[in-house]
C-alpha atoms as a PDB file:
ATOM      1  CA  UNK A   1     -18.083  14.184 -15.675  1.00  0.00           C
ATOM      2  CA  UNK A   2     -19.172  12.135 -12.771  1.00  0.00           C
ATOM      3  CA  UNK A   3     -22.147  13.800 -12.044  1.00  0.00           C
ATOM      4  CA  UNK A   4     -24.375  12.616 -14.935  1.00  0.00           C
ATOM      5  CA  UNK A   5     -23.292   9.459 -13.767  1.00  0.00           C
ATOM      6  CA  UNK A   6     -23.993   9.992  -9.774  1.00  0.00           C
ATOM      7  CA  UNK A   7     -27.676  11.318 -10.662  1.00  0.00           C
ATOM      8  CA  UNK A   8     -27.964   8.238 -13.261  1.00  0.00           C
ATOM      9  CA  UNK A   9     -27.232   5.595 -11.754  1.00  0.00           C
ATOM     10  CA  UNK A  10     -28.049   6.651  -8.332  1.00  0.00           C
ATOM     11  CA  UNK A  11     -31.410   8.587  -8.112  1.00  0.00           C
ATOM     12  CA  UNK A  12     -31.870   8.054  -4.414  1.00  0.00           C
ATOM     13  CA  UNK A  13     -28.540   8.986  -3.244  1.00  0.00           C
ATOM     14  CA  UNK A  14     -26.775  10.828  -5.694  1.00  0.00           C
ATOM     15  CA  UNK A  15     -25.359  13.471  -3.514  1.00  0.00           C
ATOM     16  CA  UNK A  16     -23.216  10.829  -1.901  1.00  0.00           C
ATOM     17  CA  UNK A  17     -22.260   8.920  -4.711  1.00  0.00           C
ATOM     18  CA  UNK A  18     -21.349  11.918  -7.134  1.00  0.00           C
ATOM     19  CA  UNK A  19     -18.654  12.713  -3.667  1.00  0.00           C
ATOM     20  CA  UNK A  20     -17.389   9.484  -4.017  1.00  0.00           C
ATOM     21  CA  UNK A  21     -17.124   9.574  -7.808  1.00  0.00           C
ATOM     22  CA  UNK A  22     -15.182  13.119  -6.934  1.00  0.00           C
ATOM     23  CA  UNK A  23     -12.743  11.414  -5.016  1.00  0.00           C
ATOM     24  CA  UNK A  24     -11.126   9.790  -7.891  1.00  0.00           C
ATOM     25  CA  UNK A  25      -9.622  13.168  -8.667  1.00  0.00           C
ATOM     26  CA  UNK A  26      -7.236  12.169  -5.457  1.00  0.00           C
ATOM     27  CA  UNK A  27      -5.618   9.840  -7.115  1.00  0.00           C
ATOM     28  CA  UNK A  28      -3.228  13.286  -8.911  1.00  0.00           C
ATOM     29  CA  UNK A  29      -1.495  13.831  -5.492  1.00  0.00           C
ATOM     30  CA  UNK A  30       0.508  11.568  -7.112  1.00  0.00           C
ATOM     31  CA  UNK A  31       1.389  14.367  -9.748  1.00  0.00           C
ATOM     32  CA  UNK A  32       3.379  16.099  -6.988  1.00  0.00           C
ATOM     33  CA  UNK A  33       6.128  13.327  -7.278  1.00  0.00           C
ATOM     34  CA  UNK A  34       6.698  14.348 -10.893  1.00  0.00           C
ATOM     35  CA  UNK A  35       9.443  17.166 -11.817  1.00  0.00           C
ATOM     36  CA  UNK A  36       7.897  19.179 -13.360  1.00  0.00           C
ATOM     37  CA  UNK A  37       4.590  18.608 -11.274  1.00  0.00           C
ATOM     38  CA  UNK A  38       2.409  19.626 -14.424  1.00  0.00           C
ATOM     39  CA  UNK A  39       3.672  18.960 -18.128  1.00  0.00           C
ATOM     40  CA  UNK A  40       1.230  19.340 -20.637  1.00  0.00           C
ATOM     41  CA  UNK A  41       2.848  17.264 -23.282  1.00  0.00           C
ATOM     42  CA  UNK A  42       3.278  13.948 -20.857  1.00  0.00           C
ATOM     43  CA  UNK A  43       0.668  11.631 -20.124  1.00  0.00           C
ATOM     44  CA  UNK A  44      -0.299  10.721 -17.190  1.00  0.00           C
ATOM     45  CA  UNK A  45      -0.980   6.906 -17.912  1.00  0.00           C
ATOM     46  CA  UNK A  46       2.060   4.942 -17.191  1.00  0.00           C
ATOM     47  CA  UNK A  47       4.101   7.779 -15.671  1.00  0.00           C
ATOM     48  CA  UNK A  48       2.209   8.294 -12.660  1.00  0.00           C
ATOM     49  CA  UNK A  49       2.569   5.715  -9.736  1.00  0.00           C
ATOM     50  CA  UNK A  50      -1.443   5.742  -9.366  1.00  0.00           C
ATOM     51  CA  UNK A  51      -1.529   6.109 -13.015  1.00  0.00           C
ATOM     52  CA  UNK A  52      -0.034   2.611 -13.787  1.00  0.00           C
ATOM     53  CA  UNK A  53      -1.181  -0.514 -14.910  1.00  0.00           C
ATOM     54  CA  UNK A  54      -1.758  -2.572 -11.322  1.00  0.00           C
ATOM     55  CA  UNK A  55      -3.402   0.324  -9.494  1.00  0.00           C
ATOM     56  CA  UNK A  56      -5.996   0.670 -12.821  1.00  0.00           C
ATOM     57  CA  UNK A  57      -6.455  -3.276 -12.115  1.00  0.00           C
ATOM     58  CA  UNK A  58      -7.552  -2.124  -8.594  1.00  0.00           C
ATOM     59  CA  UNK A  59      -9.887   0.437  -9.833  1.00  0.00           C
ATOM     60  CA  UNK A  60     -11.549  -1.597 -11.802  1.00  0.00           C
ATOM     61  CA  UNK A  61     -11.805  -4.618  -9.262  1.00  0.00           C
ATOM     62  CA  UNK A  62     -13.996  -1.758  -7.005  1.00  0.00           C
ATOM     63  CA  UNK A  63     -16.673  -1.703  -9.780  1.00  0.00           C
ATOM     64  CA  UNK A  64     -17.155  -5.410  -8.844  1.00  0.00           C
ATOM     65  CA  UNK A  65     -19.062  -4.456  -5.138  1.00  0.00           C
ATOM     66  CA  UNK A  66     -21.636  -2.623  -4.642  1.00  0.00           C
ATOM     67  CA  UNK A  67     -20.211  -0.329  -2.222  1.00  0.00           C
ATOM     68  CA  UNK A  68     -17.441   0.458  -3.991  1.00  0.00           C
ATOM     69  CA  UNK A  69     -18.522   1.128  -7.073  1.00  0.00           C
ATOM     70  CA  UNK A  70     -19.293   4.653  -6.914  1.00  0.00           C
ATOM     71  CA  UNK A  71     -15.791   5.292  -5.877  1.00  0.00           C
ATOM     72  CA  UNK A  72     -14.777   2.899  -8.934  1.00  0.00           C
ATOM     73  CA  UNK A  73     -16.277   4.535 -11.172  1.00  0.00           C
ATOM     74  CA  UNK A  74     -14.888   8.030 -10.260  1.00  0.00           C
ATOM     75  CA  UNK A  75     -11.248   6.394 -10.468  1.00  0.00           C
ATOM     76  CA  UNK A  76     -11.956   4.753 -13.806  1.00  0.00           C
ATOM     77  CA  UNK A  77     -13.405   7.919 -15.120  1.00  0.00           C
ATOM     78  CA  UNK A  78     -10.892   9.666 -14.456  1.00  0.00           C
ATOM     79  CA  UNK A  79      -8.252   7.075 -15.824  1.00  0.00           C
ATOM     80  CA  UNK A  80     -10.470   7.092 -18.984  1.00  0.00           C
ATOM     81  CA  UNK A  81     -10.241  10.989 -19.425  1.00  0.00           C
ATOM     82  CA  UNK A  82      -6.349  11.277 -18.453  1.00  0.00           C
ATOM     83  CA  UNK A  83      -6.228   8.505 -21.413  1.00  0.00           C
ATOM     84  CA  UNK A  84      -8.248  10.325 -23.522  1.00  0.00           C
ATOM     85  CA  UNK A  85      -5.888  13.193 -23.230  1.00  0.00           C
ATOM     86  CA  UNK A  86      -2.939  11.160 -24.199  1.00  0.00           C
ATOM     87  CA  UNK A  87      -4.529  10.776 -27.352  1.00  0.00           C
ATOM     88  CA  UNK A  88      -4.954  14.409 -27.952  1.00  0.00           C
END
């Protein structure tokens, strides 16, 4: 997903950008805390430490400068999604 976004929004210097965006996938290190590491039927929002409420505050606050903002919006992509699969 962050790729149309990398060569969208960042023409010159995608490449960079869509690694930063990628980087937001990190944040589910934090899924090796969990017992059982993967469960398909739990979401991730709210159960997660990186997955919670002030850490989402914090990815959001990195759209705010520009050179943070790729990175922001790879973390708030991928909060999105992982939201987007609680629903389903």
């Amino acid at each position: 997903m962050p790729l149309p976004f990398a060569a969208g929004l960042y023409k010159k210097a995608w490449l960079k950008n869509y690694a930063l965006m990628l980087a937001g996938l990190l944040i589910d290190i934090d899924h090796l805390l969990a017992s059982p590491i993967y469960d398909a039927e739990r979401c991730s929002i709210g159960f997660h430490p990186l997955h919670t409420p002030i850490p989402i505050v914090l990815y959001t606050l990195l759209l705010l400068h520009p050179k943070t903002r790729a990175l922001g919006i790879g973390l708030c992509l991928h909060i999105l999604l992982d939201g987007a699969d609680c629903l389903l």
